[in-house]
Protein backbone atom coordinates (compact mmCIF):
# COMPACT_ATOMS: atom_id res chain seq x y z
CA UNK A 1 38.82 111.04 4.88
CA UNK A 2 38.30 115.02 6.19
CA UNK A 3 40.36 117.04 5.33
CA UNK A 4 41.66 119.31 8.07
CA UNK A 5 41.66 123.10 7.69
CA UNK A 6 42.33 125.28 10.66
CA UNK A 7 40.50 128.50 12.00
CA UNK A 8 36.92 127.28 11.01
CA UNK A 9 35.18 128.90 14.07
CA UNK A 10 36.97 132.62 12.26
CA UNK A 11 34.78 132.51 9.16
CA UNK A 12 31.23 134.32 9.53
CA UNK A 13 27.93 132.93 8.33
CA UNK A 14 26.60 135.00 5.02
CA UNK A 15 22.93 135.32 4.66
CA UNK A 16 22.24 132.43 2.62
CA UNK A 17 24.64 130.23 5.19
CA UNK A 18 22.45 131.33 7.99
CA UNK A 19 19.36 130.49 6.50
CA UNK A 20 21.01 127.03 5.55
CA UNK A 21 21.93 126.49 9.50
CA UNK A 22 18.23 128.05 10.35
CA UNK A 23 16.60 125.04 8.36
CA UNK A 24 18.64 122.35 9.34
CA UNK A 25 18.24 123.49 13.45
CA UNK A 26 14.48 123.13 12.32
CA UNK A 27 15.21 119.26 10.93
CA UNK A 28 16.68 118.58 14.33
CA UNK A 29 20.20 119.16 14.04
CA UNK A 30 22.48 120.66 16.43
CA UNK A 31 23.02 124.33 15.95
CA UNK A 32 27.16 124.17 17.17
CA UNK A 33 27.46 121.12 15.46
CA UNK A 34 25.83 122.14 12.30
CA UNK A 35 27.42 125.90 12.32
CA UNK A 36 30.73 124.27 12.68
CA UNK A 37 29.82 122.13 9.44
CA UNK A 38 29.16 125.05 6.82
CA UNK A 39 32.42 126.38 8.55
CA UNK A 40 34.40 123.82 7.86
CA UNK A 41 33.10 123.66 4.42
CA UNK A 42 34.13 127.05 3.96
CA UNK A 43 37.60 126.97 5.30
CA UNK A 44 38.05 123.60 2.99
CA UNK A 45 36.83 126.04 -0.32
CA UNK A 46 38.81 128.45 0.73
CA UNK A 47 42.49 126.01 1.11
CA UNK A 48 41.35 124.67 -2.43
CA UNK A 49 40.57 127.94 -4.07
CA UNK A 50 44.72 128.94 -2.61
CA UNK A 51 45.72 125.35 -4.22
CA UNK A 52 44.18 126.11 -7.80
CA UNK A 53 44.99 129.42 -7.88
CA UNK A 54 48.92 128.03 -6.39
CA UNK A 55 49.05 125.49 -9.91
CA UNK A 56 47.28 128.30 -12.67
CA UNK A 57 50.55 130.59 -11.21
CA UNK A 58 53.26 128.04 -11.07
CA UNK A 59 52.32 127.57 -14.88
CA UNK A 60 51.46 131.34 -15.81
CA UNK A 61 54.95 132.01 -14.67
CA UNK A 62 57.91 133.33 -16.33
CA UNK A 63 61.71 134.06 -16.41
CA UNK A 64 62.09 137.51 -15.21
CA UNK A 65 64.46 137.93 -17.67
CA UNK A 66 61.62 137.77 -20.11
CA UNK A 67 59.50 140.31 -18.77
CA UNK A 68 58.63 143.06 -21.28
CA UNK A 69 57.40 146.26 -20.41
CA UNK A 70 54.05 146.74 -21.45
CA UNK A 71 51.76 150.27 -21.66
CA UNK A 72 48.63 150.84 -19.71
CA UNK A 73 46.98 149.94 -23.50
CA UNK A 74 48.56 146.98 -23.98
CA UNK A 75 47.21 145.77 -20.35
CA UNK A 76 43.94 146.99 -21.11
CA UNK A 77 43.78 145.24 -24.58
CA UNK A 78 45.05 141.67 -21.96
CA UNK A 79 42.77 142.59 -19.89
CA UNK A 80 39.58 143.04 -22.14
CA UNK A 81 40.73 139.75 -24.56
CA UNK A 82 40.60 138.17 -21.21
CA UNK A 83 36.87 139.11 -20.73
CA UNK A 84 36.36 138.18 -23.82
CA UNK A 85 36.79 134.60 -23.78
CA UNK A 86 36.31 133.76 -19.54
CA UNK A 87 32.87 132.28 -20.14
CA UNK A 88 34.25 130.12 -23.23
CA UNK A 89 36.52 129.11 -20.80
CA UNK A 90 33.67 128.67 -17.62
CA UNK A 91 30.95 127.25 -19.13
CA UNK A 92 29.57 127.04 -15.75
CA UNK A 93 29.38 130.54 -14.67
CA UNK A 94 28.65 131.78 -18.07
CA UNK A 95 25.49 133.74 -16.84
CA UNK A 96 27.27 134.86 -13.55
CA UNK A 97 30.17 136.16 -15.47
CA UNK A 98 28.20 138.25 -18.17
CA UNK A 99 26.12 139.81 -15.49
CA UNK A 100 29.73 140.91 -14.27
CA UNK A 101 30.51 142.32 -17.59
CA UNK A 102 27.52 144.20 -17.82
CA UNK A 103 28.54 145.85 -14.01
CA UNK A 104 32.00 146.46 -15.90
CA UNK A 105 30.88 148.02 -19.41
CA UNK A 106 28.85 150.10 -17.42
CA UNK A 107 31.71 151.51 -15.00
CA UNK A 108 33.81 152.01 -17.91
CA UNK A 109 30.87 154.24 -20.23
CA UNK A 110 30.66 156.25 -16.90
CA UNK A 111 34.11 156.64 -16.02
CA UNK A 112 36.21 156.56 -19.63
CA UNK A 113 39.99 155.55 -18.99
CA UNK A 114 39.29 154.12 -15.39
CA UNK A 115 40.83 151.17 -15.64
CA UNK A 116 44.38 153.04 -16.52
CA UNK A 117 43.84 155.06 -12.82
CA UNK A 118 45.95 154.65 -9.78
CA UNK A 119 45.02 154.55 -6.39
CA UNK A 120 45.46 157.72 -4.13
CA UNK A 121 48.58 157.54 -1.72
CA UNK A 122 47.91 158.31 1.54
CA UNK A 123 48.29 162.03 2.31
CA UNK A 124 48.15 164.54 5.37
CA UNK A 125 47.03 167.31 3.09
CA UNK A 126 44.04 169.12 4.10
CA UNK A 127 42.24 171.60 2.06
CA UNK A 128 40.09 172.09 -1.54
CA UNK A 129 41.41 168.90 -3.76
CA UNK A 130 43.75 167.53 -0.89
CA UNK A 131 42.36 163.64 -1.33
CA UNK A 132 44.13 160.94 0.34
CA UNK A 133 44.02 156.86 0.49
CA UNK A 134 44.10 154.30 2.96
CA UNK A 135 46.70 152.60 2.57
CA UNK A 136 50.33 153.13 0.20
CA UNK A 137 50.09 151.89 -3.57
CA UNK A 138 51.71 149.22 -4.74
CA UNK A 139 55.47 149.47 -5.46
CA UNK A 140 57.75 147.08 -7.28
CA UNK A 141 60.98 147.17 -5.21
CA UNK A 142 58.67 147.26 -1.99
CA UNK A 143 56.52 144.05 -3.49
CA UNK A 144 60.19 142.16 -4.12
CA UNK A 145 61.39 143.32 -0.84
CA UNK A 146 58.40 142.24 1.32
CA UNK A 147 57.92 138.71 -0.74
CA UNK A 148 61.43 138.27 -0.36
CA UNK A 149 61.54 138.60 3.25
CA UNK A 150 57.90 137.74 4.62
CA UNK A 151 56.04 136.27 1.67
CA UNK A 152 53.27 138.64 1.79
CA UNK A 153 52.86 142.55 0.70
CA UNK A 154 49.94 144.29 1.75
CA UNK A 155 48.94 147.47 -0.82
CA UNK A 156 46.35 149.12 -2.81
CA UNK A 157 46.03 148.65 -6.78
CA UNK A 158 44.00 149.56 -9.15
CA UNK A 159 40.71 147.13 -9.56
CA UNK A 160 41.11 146.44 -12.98
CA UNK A 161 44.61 144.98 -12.39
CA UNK A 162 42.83 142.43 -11.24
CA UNK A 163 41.55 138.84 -13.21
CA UNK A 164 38.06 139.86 -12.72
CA UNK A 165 36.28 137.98 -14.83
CA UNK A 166 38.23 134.32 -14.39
CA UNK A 167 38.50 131.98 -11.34
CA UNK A 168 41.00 130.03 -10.02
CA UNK A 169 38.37 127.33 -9.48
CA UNK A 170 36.46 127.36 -12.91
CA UNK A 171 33.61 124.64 -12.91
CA UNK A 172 32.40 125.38 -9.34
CA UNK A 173 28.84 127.30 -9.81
CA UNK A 174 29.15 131.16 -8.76
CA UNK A 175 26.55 132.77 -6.98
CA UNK A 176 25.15 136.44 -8.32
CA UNK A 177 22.80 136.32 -5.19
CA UNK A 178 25.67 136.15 -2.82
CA UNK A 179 27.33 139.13 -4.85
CA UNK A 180 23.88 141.70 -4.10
CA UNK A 181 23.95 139.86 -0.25
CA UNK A 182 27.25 141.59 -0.26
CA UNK A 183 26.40 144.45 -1.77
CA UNK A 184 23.92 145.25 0.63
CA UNK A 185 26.04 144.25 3.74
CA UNK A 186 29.10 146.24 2.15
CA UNK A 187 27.16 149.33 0.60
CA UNK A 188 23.94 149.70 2.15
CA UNK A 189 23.20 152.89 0.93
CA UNK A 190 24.00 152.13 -2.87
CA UNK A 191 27.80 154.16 -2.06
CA UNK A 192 30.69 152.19 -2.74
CA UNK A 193 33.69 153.50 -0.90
CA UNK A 194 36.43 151.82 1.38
CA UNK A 195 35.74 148.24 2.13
CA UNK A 196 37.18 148.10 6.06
CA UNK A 197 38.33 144.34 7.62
CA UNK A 198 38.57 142.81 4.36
CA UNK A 199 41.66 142.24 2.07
CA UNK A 200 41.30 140.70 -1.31
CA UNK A 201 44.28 137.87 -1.64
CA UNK A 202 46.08 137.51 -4.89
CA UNK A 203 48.89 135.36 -5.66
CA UNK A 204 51.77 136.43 -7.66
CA UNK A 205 55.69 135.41 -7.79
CA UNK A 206 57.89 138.01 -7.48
CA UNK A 207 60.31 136.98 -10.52
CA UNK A 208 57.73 137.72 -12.74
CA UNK A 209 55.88 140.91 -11.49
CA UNK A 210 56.54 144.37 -13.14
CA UNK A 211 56.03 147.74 -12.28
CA UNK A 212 52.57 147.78 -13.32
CA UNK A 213 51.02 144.03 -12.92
CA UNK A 214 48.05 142.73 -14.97
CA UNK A 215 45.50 139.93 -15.33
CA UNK A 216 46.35 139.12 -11.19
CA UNK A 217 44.77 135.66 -10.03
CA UNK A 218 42.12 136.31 -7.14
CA UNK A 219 42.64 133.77 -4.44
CA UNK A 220 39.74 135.07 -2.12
CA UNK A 221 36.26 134.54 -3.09
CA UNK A 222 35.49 136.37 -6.15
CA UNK A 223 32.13 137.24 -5.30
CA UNK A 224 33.87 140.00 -2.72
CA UNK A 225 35.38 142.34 -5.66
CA UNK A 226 32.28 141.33 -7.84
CA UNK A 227 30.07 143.02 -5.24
CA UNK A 228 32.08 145.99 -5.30
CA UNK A 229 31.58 146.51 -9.28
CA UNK A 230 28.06 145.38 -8.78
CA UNK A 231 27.17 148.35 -6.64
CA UNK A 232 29.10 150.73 -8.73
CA UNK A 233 27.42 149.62 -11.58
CA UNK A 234 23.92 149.79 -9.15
CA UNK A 235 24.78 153.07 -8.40
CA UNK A 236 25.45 154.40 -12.10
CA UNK A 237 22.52 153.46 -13.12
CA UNK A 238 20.56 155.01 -10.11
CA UNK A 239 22.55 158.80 -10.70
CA UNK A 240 21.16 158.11 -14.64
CA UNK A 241 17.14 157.37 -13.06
CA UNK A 242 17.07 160.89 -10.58
């Protein structure tokens, strides 16, 4: 039985999905018919990466009531035990996921305290120091408010209040060479800044979040914020070679 998914013809071939199509046009098959298959394959990983990532929440989740308020060291201490053990956990990706430990460590030696920084509100300000975001932090009573009404809140957070080095889908290989394909596509010239047209999904439930959340579950592809550390790391290293 297929499982139907809708949108396939929206998601975009990556390099290694194009060269996949390229050699089976060469065996004979249909180009449309064959794009439309990787597609569809796509879209299908996708709806089951939202399903896992649905059941790890519904059983992560607790009572608001016993929320505690925890410090930006507390959330760091989560956040690196969580590190910790993710390949124990994924024996699958055990490689992948050290290679993204090494892009972290190496963030973290450059930039000390990183991981307790907030993202920069947007600001009109103009001038020596006046730095502005893209788009408003993340706010509790705006998160409850938009969740309760639409079911979605769109904000920026700080990277390292994300799960970064766990997957909702644990067992399905990971791919470091799709990371540096995106890497190159996203940061050609070795510079992370803004990513534009992409928003990293994360599921949470709004009787459990706090004012500053922690360990959040990616439900997009991993690889997309792994390419972002990847470069940062990249570029580190290239500032220590000049």
């Amino acid at each position: 039985m297929t499982q139907e998914v809708s949108n396939i013809s929206a998601w975009r071939l990556n390099k290694t999905e194009k060269k996949e199509l390229a050699e089976r046009v060469a065996k004979g098959e249909c180009e449309k018919e064959a794009k439309k298959d990787i597609q569809r394959r796509k879209a299908i990983a996708n709806e089951n990466r939202k399903k896992a990532a649905q059941a790890v929440a519904s059983k992560a989740a607790v009572p608001k009531a016993s929320a505690k308020k925890r410090s930006p060291a507390m959330i760091a201490a989560e956040a690196a035990e969580q590190q910790q053990t993710a390949t124990q956990k994924d024996p699958t990706n055990a490689a992948y996921y050290a290679e993204v430990e090494a892009d972290i460590q190496a963030i973290r030696k450059e930039f000390s305290g990183i991981e307790n920084e907030l993202p920069l509100p947007v600001s009109a300000a103009n001038g020596p120091g006046a730095e502005s975001g893209v788009q408003e932090p993340y706010q509790l009573e705006n998160c409850q408010a938009a969740l309760e009404k639409h079911g979605v809140y769109r904000c920026s957070i700080p990277l390292f209040w994300l799960n970064l080095v766990s997957s909702a889908t644990p067992g399905i290989p990971m791919s470091r060479r799709r990371v540096l394909d995106l890497c190159a596509y996203y940061y050609p010239q070795d510079s992370p800044a803004f990513m534009t047209g992409r928003c990293v999904e994360v599921l949470v439930d709004k009787s459990s979040l706090t004012a500053t959340p922690s360990l959040l579950q990616q439900v997009s592809p991993e690889e997309l914020i792994h390419s972002l550390l990847a470069s940062c790391a990249k570029s580190i290293l290239l500032l220590g070679l000049n």
